[in-house]
N, C-alpha and C. Protein backbone atom coordinates (compact mmCIF):
# COMPACT_ATOMS: atom_id res chain seq x y z
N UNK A 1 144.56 119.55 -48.26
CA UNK A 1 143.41 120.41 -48.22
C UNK A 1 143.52 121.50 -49.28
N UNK A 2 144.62 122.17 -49.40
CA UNK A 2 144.92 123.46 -50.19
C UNK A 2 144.79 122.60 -51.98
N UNK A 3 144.90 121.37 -52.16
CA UNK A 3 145.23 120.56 -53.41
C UNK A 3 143.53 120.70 -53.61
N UNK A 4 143.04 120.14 -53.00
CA UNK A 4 141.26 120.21 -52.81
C UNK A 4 140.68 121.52 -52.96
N UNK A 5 141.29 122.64 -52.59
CA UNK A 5 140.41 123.74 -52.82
C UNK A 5 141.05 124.48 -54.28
N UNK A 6 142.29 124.15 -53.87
CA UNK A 6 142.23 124.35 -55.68
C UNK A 6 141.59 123.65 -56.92
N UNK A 7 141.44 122.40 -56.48
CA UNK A 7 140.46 121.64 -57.69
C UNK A 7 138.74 122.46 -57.73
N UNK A 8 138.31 122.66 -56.62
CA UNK A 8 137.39 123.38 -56.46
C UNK A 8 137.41 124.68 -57.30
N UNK A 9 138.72 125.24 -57.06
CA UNK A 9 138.24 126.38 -57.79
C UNK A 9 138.62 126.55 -58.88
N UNK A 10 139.25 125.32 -59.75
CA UNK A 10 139.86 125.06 -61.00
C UNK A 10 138.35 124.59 -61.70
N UNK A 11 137.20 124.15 -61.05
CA UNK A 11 136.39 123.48 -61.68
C UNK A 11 135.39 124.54 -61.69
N UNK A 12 135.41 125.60 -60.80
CA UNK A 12 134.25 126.56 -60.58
C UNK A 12 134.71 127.47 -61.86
N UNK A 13 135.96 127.60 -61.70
CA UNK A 13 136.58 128.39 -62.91
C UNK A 13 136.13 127.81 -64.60
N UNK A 14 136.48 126.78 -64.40
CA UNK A 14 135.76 125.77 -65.72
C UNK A 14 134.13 125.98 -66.38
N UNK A 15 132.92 125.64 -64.95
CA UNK A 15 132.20 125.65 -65.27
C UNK A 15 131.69 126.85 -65.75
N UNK A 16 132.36 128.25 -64.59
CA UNK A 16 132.19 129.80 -65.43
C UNK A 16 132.88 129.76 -66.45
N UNK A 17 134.07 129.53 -66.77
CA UNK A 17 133.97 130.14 -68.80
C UNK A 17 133.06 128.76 -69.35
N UNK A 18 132.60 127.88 -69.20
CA UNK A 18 131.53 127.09 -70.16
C UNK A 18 129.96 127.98 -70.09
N UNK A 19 129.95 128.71 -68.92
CA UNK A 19 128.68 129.48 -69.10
C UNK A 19 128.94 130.58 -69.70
N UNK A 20 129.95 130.74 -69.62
CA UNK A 20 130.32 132.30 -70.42
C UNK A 20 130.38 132.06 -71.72
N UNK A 21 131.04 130.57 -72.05
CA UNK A 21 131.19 130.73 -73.87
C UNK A 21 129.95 130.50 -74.36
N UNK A 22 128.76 129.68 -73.44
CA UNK A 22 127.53 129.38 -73.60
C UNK A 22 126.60 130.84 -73.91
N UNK A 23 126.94 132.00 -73.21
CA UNK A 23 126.04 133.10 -73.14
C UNK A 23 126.48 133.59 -74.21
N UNK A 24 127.69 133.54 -74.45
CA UNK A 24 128.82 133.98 -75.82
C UNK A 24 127.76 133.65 -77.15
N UNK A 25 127.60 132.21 -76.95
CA UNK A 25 127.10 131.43 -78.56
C UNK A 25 125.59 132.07 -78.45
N UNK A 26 124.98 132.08 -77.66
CA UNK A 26 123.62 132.65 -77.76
C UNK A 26 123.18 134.43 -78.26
N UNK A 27 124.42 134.86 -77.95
CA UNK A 27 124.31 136.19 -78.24
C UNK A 27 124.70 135.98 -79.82
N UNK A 28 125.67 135.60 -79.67
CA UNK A 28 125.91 135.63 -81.44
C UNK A 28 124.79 135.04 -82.53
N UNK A 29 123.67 134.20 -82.22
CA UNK A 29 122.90 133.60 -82.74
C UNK A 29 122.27 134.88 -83.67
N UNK A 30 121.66 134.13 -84.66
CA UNK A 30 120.94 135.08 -85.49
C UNK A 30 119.56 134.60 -85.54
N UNK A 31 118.08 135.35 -84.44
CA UNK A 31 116.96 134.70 -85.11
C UNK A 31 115.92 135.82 -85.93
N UNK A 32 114.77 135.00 -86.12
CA UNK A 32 114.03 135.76 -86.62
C UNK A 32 112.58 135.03 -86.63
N UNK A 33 111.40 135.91 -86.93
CA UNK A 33 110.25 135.62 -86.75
C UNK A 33 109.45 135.92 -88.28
N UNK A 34 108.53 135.27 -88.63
CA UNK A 34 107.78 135.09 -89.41
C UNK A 34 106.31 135.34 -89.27
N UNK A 35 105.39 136.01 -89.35
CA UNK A 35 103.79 135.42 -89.51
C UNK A 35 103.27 135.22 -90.23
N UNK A 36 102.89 134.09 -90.29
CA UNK A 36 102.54 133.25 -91.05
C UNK A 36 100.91 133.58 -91.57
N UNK A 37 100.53 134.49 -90.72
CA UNK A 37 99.24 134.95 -90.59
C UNK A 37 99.07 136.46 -91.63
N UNK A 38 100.17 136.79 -90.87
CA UNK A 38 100.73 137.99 -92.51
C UNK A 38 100.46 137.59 -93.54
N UNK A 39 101.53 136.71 -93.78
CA UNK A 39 101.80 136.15 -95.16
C UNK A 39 100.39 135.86 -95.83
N UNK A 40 99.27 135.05 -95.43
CA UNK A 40 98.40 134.69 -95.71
C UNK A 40 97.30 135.63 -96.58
N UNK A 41 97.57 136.55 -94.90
CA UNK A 41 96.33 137.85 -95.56
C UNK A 41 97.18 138.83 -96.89
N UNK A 42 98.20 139.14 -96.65
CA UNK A 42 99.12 140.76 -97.68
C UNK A 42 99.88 140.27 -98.47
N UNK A 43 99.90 138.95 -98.73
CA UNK A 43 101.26 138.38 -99.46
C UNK A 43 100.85 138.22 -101.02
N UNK A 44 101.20 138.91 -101.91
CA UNK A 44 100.48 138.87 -103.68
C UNK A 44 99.79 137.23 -104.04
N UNK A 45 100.90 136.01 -103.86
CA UNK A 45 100.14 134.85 -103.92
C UNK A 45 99.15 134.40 -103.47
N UNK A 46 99.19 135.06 -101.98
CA UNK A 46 97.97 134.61 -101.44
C UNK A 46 96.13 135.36 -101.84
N UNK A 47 97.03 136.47 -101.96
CA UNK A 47 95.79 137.39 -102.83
C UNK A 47 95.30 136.45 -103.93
N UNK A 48 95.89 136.27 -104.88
CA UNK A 48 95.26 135.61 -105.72
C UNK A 48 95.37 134.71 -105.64
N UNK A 49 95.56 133.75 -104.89
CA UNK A 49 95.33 132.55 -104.90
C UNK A 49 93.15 132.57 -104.19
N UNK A 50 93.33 134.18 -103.07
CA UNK A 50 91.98 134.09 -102.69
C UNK A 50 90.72 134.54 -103.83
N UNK A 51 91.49 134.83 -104.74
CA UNK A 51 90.54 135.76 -106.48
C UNK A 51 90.26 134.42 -106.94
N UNK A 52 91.30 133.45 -107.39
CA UNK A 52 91.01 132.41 -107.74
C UNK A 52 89.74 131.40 -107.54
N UNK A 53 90.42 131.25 -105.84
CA UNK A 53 88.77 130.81 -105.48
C UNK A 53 87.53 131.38 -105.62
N UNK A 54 87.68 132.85 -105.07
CA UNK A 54 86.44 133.53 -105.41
C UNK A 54 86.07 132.93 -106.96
N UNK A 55 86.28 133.13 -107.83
CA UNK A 55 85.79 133.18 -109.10
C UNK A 55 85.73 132.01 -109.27
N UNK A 56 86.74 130.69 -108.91
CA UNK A 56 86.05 129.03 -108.98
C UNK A 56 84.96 129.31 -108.12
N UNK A 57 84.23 129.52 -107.26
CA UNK A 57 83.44 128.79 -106.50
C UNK A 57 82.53 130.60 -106.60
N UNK A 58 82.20 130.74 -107.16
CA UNK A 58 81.18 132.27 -107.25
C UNK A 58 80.21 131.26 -107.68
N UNK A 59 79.87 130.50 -108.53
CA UNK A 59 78.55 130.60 -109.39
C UNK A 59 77.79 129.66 -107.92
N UNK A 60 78.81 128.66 -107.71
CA UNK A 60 78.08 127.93 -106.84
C UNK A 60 77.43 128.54 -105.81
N UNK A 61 78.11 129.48 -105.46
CA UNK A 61 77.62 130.33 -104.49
C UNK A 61 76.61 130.58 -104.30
N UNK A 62 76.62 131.46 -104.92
CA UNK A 62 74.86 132.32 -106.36
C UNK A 62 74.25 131.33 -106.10
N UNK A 63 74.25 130.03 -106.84
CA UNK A 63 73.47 129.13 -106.77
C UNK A 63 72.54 128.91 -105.24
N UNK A 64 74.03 128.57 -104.45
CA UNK A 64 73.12 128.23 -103.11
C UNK A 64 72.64 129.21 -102.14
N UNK A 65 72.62 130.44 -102.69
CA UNK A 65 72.33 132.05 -102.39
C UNK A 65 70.78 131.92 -103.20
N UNK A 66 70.41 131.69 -104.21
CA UNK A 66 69.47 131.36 -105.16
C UNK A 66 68.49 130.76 -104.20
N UNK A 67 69.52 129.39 -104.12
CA UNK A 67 68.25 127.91 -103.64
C UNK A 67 68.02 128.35 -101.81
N UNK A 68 68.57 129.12 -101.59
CA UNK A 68 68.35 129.50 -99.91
C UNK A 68 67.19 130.69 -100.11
N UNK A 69 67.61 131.39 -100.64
CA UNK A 69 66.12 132.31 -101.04
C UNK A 69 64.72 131.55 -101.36
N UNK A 70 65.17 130.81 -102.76
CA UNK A 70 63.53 129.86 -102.65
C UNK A 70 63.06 128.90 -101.34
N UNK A 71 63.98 128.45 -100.92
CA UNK A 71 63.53 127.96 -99.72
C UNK A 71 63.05 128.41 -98.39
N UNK A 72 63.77 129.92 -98.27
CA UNK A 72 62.75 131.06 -97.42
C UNK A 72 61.47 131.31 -98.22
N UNK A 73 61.03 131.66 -99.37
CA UNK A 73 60.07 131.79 -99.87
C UNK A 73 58.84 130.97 -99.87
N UNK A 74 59.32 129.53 -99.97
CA UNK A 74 58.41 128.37 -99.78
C UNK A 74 58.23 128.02 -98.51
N UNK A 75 59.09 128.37 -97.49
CA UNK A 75 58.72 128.65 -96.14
C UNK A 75 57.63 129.01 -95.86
N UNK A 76 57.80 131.00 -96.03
CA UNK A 76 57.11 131.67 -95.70
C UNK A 76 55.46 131.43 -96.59
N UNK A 77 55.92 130.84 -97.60
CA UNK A 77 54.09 130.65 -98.33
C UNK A 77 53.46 129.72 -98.02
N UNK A 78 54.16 128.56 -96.70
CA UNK A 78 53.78 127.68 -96.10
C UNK A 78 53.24 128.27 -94.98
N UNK A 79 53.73 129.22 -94.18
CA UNK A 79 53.17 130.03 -93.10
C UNK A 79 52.06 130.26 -93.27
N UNK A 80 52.19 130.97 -94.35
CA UNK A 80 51.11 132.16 -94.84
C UNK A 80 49.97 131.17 -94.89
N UNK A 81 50.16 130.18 -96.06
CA UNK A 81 49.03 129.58 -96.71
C UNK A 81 48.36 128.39 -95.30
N UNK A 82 49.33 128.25 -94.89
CA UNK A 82 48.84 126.78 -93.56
C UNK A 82 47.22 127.23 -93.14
N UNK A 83 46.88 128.10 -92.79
CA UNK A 83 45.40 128.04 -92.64
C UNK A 83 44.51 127.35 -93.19
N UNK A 84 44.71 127.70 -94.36
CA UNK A 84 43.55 127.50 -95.07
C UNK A 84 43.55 125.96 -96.00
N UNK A 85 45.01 125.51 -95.91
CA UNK A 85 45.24 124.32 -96.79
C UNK A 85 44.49 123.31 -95.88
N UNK A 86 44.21 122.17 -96.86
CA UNK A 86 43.59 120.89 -96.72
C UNK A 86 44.88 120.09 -95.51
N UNK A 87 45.03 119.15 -94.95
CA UNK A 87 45.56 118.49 -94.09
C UNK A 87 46.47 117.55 -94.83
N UNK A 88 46.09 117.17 -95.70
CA UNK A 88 46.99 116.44 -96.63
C UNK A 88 47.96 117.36 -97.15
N UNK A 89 47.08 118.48 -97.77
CA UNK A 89 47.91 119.29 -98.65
C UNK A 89 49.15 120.16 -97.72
N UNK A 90 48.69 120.59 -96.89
CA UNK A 90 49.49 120.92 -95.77
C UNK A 90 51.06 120.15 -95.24
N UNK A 91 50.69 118.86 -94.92
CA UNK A 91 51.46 117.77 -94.75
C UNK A 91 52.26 117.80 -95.87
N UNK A 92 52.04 117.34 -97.40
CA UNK A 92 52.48 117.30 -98.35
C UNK A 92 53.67 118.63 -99.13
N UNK A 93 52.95 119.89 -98.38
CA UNK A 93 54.13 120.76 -99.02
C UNK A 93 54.86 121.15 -97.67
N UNK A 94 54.92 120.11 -96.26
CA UNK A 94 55.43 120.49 -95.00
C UNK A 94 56.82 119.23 -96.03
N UNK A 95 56.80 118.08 -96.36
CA UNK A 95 57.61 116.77 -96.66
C UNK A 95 58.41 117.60 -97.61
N UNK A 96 57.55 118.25 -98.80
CA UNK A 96 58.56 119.07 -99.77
C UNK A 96 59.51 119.52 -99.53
N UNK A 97 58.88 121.09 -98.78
CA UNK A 97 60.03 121.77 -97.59
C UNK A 97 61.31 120.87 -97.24
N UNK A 98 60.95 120.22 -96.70
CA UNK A 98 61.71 119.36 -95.66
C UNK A 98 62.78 118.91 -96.72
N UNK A 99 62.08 118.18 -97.81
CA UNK A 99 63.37 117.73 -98.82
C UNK A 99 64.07 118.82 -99.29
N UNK A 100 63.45 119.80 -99.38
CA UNK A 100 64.14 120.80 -99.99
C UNK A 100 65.73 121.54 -99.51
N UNK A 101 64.96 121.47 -97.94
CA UNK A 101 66.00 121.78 -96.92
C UNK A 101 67.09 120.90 -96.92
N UNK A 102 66.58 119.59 -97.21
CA UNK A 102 68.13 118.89 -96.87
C UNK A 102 68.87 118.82 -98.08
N UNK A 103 68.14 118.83 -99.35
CA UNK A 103 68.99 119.06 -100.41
C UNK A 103 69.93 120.26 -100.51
N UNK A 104 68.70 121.32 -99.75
CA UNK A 104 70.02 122.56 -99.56
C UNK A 104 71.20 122.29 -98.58
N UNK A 105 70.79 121.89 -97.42
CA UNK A 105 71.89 121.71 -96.00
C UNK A 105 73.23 120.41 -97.54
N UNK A 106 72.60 119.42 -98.10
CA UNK A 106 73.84 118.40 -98.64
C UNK A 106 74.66 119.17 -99.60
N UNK A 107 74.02 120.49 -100.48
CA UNK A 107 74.90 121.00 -100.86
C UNK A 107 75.88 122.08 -100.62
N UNK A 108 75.20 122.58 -99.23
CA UNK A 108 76.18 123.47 -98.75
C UNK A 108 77.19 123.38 -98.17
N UNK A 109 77.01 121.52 -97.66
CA UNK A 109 78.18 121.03 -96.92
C UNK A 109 79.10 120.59 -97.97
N UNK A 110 78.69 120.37 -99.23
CA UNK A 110 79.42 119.54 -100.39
C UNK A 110 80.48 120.90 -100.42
N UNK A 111 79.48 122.11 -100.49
CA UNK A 111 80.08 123.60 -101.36
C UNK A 111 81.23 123.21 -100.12
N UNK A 112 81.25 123.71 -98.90
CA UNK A 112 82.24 123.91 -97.84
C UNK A 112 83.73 122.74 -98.21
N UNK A 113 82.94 121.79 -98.18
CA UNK A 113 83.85 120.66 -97.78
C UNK A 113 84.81 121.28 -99.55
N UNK A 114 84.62 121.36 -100.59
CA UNK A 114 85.02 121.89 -101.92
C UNK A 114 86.06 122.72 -101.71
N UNK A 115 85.12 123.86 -101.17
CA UNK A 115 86.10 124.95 -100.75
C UNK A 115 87.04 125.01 -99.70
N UNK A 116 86.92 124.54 -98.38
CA UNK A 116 87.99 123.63 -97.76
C UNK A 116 89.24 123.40 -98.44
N UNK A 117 89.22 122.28 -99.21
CA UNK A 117 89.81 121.38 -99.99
C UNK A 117 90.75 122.02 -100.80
N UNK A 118 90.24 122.93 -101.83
CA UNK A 118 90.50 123.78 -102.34
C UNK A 118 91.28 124.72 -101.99
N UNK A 119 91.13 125.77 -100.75
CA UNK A 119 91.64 126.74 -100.36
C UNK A 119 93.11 125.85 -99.66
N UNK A 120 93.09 124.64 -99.00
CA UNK A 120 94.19 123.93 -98.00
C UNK A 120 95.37 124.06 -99.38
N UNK A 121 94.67 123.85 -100.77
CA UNK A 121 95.75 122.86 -101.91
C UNK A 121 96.18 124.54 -102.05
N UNK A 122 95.56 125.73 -101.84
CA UNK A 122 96.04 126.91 -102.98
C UNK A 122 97.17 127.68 -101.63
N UNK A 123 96.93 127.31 -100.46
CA UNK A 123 97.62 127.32 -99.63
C UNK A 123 98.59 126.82 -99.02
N UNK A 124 98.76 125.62 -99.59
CA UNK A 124 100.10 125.13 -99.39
C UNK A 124 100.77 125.59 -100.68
N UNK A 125 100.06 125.96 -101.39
CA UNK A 125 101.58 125.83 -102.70
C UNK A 125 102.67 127.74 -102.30
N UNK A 126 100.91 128.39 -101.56
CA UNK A 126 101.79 129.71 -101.23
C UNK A 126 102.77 129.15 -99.92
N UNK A 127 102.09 128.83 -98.84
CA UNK A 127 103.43 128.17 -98.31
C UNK A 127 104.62 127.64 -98.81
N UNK A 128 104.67 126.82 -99.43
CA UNK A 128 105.71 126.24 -100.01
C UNK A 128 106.66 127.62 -100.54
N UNK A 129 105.92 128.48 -101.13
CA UNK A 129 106.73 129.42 -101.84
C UNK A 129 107.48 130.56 -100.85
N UNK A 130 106.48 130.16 -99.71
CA UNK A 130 106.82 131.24 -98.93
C UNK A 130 108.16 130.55 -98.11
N UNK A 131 108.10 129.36 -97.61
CA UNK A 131 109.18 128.45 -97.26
C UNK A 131 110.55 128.96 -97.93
N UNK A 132 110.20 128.86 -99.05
CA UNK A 132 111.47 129.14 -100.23
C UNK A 132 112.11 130.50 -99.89
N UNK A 133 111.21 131.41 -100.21
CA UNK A 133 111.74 132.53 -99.97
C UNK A 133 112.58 132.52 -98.67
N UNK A 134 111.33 132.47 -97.68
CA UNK A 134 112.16 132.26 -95.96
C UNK A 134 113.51 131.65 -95.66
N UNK A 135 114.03 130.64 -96.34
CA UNK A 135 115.17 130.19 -96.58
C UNK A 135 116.56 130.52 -97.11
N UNK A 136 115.69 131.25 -98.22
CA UNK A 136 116.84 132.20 -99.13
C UNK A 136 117.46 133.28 -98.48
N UNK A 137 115.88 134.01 -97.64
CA UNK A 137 116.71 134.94 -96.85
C UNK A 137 117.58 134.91 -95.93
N UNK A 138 116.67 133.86 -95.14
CA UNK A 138 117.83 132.93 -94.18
C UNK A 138 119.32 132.77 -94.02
N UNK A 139 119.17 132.40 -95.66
CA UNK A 139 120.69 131.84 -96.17
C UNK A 139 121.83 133.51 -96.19
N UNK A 140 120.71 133.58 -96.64
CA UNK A 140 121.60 134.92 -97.67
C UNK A 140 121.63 136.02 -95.88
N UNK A 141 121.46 135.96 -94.95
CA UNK A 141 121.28 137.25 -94.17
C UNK A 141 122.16 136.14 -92.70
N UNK A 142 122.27 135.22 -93.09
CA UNK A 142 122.53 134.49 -92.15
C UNK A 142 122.17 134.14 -90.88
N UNK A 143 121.00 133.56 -90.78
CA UNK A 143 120.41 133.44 -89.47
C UNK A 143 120.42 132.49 -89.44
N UNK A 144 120.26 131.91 -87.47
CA UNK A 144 120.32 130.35 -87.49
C UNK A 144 119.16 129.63 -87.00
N UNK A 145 117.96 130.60 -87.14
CA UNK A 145 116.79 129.87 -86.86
C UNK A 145 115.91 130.91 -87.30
N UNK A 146 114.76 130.49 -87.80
CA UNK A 146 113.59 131.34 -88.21
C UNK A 146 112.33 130.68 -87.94
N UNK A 147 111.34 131.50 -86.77
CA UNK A 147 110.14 130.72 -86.20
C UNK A 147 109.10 131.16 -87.11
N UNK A 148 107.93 130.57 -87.71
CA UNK A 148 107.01 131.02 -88.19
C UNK A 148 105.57 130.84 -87.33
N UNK A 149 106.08 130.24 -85.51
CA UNK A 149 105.02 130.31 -84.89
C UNK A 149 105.81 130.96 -83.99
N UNK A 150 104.67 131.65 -82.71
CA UNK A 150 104.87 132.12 -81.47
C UNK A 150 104.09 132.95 -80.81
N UNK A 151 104.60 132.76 -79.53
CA UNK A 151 103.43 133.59 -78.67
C UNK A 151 103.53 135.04 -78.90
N UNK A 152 105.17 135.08 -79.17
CA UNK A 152 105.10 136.58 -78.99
C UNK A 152 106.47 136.61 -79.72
N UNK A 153 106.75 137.96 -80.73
CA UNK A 153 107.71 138.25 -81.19
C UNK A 153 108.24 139.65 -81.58
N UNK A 154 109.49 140.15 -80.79
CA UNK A 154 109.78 141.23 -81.12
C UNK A 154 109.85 141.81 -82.50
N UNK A 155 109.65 143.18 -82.54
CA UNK A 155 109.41 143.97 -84.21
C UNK A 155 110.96 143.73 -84.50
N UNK A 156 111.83 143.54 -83.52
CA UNK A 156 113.64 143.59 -84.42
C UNK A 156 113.99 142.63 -84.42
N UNK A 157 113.04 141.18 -84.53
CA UNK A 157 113.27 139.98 -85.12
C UNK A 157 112.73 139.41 -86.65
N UNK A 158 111.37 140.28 -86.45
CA UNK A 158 109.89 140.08 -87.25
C UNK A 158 110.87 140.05 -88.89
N UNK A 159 110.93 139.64 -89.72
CA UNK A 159 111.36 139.66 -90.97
C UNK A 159 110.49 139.21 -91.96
N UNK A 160 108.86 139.53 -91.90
CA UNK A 160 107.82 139.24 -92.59
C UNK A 160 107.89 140.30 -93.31
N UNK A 161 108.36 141.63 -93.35
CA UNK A 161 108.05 142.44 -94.22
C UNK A 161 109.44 142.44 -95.08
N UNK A 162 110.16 141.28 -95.37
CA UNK A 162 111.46 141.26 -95.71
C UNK A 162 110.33 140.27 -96.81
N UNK A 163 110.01 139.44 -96.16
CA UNK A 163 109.25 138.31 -96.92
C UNK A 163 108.54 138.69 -98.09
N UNK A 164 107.05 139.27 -97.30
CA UNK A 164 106.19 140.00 -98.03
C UNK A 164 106.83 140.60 -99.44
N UNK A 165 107.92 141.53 -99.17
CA UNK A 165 108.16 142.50 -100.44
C UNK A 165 109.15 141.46 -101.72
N UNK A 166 109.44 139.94 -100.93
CA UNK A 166 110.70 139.08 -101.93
C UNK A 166 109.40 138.41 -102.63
N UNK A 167 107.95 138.18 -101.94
CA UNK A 167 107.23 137.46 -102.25
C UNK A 167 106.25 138.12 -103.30
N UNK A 168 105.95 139.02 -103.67
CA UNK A 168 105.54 140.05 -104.49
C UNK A 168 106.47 140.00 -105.68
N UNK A 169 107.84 139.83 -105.96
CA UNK A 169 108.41 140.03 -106.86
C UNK A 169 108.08 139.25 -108.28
């Protein structure tokens, strides 16, 4: 019996220092947090990567800022004028309208889907850069994990403003 309760407490003893060296390795860990949402909005690449677009995709803009105005205009002179127009004629600049509209709605989805496209490609390359950096610091500060998602992250993990200022350089 006494052989038995010593195995018992040779094993209870065991499993406490495996939780102890376990709480041990976790304390020693090094993490850190990222936002990625930061980075996006304050980070110099991403700034201009958002100037960039602005200025690729301005004229189009204008443009469909332009063709949305004439198409309120020809609206409203359809309102206006519907009284008094002939039934044909009526009908006839109701079909116009109508084309007009969808030529506007096909290019605004073209403009989106463009800019989409566009903004995903000028955004991964700042990711990518931002990856880089995140790594370096990583390396160099020694941590053994770095999240760039989460629900929630303490300010004495947060190392985005470590980021931010390597990513500016």
């Amino acid at each position: 019996m006494t052989k038995s309760l010593l195995s018992i407490q040779a094993l209870t003893l065991a499993v406490g220092m495996l939780a102890f060296a376990n709480v041990q390795a976790q304390e020693s860990s090094k993490i850190a947090f990222v936002s990625t949402e930061r980075i996006f909005r304050e980070a110099a690449p991403a700034k201009a990567a958002q100037a960039k677009l602005e200025q690729e995709f301005a004229k189009r803009e204008k443009d469909l800022a332009d063709m949305a105005a004439r198409l309120k205009a020809t609206s409203e002179k359809l309102d206006k004028d519907a009284a008094v127009l002939s039934e044909s004629d009526r009908v006839k600049r109701q079909r116009d309208l109508a084309d007009q509209d969808t030529e506007f709605q096909r290019r605004q989805r073209e403009f989106r889907e463009d800019l989409n496209q566009r903004r995903n490609e000028e955004l991964s390359v700042v990711l990518e850069r931002t990856n880089g950096v995140i790594r370096k610091i990583a390396e160099a500060e020694k941590y053994d994990i770095v999240f760039q998602e989460a629900v929630y992250a303490s300010k004495r993990i947060d190392i985005t403003d470590k980021v931010l200022k390597e990513l500016s350089k």
